[in-house]
C-alpha atoms as a PDB file:
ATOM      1  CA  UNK A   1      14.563  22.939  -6.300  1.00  0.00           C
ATOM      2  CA  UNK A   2      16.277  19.805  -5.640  1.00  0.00           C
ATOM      3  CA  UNK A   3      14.197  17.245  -4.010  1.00  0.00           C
ATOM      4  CA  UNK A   4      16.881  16.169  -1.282  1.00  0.00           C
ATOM      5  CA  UNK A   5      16.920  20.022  -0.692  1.00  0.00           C
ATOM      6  CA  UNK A   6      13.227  20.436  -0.061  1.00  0.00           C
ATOM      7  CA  UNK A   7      12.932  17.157   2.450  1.00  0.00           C
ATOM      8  CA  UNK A   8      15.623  19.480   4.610  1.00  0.00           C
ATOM      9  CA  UNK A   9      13.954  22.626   4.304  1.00  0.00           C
ATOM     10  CA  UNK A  10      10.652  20.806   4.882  1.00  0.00           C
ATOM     11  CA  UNK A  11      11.168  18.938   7.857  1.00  0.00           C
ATOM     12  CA  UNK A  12      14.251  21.205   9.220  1.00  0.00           C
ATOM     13  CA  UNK A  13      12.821  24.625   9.656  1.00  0.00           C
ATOM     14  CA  UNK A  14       9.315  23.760  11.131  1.00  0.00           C
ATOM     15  CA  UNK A  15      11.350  21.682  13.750  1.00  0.00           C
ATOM     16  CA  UNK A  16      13.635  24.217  14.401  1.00  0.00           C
ATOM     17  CA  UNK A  17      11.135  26.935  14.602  1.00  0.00           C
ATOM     18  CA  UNK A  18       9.233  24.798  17.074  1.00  0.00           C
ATOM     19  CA  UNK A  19      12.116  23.630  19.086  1.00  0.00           C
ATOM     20  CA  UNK A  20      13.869  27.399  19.340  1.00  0.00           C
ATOM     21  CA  UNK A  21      10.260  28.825  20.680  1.00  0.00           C
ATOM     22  CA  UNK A  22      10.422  25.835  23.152  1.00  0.00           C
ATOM     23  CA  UNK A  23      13.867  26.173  23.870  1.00  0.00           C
ATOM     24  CA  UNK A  24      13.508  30.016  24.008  1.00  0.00           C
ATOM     25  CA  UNK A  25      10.417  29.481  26.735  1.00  0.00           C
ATOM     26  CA  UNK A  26      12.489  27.733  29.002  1.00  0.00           C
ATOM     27  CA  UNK A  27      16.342  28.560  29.225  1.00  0.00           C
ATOM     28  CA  UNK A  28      15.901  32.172  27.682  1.00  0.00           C
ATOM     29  CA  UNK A  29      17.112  33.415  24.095  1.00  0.00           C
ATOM     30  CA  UNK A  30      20.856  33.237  24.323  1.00  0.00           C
ATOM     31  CA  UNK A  31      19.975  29.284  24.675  1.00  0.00           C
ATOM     32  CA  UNK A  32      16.818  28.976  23.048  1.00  0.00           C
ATOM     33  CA  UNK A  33      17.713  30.452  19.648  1.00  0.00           C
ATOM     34  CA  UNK A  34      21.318  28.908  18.736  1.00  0.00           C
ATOM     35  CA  UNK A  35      19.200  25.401  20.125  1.00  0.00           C
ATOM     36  CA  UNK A  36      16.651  25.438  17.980  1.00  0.00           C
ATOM     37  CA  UNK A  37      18.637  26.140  15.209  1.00  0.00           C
ATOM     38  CA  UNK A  38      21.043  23.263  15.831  1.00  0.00           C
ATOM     39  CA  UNK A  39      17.887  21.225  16.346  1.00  0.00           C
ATOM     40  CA  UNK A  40      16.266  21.819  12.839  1.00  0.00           C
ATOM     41  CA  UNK A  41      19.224  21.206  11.194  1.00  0.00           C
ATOM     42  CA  UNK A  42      19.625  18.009  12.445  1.00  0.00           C
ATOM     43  CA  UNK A  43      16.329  17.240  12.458  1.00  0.00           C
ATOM     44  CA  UNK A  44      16.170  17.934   8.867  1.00  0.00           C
ATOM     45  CA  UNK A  45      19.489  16.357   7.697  1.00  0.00           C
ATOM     46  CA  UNK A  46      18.247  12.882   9.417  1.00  0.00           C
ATOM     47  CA  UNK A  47      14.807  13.428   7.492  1.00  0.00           C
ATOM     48  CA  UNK A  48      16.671  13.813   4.152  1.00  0.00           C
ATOM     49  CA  UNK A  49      18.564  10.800   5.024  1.00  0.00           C
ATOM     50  CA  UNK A  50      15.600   8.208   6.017  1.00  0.00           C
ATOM     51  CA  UNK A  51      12.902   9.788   3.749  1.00  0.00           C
ATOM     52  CA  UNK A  52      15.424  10.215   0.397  1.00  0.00           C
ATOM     53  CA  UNK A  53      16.931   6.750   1.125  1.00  0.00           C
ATOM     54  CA  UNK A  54      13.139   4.968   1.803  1.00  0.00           C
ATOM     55  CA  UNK A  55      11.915   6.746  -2.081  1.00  0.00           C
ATOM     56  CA  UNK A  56      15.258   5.528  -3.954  1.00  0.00           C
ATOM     57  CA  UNK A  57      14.742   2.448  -2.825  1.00  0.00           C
ATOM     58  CA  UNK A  58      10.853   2.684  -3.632  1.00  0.00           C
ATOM     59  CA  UNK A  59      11.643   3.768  -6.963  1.00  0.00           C
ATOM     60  CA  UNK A  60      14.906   1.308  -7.703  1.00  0.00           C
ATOM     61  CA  UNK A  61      12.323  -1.432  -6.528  1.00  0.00           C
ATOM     62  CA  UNK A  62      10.063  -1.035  -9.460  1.00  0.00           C
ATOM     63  CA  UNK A  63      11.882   1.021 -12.224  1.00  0.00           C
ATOM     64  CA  UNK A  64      15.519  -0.790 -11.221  1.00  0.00           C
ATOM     65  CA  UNK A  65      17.205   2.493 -11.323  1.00  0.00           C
ATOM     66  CA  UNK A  66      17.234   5.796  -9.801  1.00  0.00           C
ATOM     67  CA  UNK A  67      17.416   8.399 -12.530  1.00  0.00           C
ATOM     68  CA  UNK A  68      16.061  11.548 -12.665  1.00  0.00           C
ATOM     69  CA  UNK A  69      12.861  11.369 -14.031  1.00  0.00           C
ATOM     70  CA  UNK A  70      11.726   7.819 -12.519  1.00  0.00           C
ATOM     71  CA  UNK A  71      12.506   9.526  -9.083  1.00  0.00           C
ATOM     72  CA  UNK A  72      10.038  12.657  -9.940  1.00  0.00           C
ATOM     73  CA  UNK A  73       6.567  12.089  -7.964  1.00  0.00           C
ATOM     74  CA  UNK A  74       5.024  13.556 -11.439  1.00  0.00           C
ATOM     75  CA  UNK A  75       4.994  10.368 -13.886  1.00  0.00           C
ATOM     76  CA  UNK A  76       3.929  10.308 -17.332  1.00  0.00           C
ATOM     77  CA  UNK A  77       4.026   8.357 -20.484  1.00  0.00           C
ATOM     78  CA  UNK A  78       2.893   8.002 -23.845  1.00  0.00           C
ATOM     79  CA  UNK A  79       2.283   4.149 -26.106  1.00  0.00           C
ATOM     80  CA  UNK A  80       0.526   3.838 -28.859  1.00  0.00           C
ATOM     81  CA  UNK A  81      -2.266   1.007 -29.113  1.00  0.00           C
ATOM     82  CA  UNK A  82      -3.214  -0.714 -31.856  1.00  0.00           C
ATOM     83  CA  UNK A  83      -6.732  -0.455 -31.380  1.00  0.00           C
ATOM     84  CA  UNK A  84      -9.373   2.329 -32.334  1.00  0.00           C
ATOM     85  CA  UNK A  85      -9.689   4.732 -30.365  1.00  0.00           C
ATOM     86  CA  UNK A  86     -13.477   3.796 -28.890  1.00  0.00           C
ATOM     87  CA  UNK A  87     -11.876   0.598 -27.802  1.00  0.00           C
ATOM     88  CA  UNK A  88      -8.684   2.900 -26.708  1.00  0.00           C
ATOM     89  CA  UNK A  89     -11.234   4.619 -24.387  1.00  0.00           C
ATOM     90  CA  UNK A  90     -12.729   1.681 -22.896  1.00  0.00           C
ATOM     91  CA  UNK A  91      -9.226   0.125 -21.877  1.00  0.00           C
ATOM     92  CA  UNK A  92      -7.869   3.459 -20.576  1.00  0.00           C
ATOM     93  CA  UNK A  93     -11.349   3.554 -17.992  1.00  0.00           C
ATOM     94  CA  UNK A  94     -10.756  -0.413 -17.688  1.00  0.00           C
ATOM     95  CA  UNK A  95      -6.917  -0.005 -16.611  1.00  0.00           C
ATOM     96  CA  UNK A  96      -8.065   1.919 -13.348  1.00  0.00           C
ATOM     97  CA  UNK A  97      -8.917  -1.010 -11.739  1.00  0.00           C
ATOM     98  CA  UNK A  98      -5.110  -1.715 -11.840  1.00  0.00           C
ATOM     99  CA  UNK A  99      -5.275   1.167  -9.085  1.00  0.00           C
ATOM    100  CA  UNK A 100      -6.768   0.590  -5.379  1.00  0.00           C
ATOM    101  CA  UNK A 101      -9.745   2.358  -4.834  1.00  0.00           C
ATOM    102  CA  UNK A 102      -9.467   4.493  -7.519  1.00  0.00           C
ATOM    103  CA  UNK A 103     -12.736   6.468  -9.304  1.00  0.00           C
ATOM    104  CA  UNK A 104     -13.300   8.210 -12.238  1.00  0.00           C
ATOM    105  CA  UNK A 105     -14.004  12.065 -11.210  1.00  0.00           C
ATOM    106  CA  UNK A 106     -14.377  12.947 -15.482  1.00  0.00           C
ATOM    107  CA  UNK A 107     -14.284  11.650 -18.437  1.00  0.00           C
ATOM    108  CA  UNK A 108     -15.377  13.165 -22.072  1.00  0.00           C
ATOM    109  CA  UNK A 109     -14.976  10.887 -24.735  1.00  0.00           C
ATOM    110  CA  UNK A 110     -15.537  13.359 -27.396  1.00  0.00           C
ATOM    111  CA  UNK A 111     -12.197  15.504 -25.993  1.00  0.00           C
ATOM    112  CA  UNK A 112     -10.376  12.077 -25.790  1.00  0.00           C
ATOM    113  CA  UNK A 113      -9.921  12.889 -21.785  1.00  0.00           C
ATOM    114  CA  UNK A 114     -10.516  11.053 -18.147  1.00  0.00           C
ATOM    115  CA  UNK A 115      -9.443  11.999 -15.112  1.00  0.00           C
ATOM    116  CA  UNK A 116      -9.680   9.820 -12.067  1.00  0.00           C
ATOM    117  CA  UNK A 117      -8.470  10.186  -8.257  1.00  0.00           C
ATOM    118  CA  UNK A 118      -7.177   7.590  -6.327  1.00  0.00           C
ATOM    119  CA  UNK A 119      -7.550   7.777  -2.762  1.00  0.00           C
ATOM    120  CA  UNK A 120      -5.466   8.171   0.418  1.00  0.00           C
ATOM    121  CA  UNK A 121      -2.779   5.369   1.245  1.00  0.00           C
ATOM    122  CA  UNK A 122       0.521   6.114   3.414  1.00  0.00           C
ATOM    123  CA  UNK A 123       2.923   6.657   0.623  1.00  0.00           C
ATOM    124  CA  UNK A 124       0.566   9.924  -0.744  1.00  0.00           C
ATOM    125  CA  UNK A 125      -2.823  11.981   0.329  1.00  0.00           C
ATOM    126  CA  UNK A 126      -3.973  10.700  -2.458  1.00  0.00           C
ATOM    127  CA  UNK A 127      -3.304  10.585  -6.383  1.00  0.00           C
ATOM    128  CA  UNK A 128      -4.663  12.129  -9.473  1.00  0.00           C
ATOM    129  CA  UNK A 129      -4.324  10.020 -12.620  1.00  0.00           C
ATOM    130  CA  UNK A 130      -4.822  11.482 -16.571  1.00  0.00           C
ATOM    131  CA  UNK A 131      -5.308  10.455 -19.727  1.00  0.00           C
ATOM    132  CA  UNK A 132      -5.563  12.385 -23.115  1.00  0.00           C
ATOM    133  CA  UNK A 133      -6.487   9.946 -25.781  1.00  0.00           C
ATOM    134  CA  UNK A 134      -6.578  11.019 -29.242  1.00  0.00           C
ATOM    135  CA  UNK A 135      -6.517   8.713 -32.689  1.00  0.00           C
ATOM    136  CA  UNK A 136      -3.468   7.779 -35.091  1.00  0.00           C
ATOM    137  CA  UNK A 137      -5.185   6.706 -38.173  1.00  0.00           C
ATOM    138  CA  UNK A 138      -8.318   4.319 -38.345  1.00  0.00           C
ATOM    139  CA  UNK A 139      -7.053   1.131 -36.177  1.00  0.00           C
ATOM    140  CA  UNK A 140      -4.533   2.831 -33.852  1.00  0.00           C
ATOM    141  CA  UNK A 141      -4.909   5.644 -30.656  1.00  0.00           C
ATOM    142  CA  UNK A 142      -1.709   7.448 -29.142  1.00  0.00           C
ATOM    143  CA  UNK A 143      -2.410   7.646 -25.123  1.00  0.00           C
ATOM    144  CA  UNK A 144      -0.902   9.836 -22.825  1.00  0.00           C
ATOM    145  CA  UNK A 145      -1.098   8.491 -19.069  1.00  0.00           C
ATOM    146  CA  UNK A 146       0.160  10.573 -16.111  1.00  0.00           C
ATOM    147  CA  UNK A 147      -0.013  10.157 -12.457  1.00  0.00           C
ATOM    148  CA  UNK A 148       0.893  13.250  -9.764  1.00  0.00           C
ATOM    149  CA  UNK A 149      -0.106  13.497  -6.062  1.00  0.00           C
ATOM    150  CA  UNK A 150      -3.130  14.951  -5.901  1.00  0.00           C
ATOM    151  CA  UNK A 151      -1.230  17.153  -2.829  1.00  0.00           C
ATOM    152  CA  UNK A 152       1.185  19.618  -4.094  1.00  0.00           C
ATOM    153  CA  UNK A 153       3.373  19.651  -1.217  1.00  0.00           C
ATOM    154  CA  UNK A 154       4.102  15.885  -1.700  1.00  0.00           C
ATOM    155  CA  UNK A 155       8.301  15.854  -1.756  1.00  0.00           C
ATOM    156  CA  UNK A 156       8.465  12.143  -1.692  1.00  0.00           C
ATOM    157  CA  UNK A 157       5.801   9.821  -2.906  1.00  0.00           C
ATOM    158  CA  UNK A 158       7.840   6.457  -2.395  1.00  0.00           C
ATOM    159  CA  UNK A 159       7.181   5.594  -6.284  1.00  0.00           C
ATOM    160  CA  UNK A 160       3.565   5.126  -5.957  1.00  0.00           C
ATOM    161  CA  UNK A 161       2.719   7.174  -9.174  1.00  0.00           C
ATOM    162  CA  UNK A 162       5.686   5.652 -11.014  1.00  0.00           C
ATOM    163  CA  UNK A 163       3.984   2.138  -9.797  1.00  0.00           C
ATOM    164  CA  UNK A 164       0.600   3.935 -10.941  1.00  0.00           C
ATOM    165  CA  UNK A 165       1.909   4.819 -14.748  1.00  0.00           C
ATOM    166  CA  UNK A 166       3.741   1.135 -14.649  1.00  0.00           C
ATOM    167  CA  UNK A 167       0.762  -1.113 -13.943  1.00  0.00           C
ATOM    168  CA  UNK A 168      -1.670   1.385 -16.384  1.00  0.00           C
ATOM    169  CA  UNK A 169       0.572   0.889 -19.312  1.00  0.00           C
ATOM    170  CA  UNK A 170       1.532  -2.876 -18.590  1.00  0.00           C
ATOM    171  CA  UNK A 171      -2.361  -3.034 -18.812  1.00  0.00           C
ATOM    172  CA  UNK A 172      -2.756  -1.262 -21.828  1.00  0.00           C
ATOM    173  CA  UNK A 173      -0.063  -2.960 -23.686  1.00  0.00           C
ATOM    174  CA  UNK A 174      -1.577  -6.726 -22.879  1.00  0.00           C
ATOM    175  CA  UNK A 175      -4.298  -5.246 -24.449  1.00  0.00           C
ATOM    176  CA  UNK A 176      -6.485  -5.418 -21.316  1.00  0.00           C
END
């Protein structure tokens, strides 16, 4: 579903609900109803507006354009480093320090995996960040990072797992 879409739905129909019951309680259903309907909707259309305009302009602010994957709140990508993979391992665990008060919840070295939570900041309840880490040859690794909310209801997340993914593999890349 369209992300524009969802903000609406999201914000418009618990308004509206609330707003008709409230309307409905006071100046009776003929009143109430068509109220709370016209409520929601505007509700919702003004919430699409100000949210969807505040997370392109999150997004254009650190990719420099709003296409559709850099305006997804699921972020991934994949670099190769020209390290082995041991020393791979070590950078990807290093790089979380990029992230505020982040912490490694697992890691298994053997399985080339680590997967570490970020915590709660006003642009998401919080963020889960991945790696799969597996070796190209003898003195190079192929690295997967992704970052999602850790919430699945998160519509908008302002680019903060974009800005995640961007700082991890800017890390990376220099090589730590």
């Amino acid at each position: 579903m369209n992300r524009n879409l969802k903000i609406f739905l999201a914000n418009g129909i618990p308004f509206g609900t609330f707003m008709g019951i409230l309307f409905s309680s006071l100046y009776g259903l003929n009143i109430g109803l068509p109220g709370g309907l016209i409520s929601g909707l505007v509700f919702g259309f003004l919430m699409f507006i100000i949210l969807g305009f505040l997370h392109s302009r999150a997004v254009r602010k650190i990719s420099g354009e709003t296409s559709g994957e850099s305006m997804d709140t699921f972020q991934a990508r994949n670099i190769k480093l020209l390290v082995p993979f041991e020393r791979a391992f070590d950078l990807c665990i290093e790089s979380l320090g990029m992230i505020s008060k982040c912490r490694v919840q697992e890691q298994d070295r053997s399985r080339g995996k680590i997967i570490a939570r970020s915590s709660v900041n006003w642009k998401t309840w919080g963020d889960t960040i991945s790696f799969e880490i597996a070796p190209s040859g003898s003195e190079a690794t192929d690295v997967r990072v992704s970052s999602r909310p850790t919430s699945w209801s998160t519509i908008v997340d302002y680019g903060k797992n974009l800005e995640n993914v961007e700082r991890i593999v800017s890390f990376l890349q220099k090589g730590g």
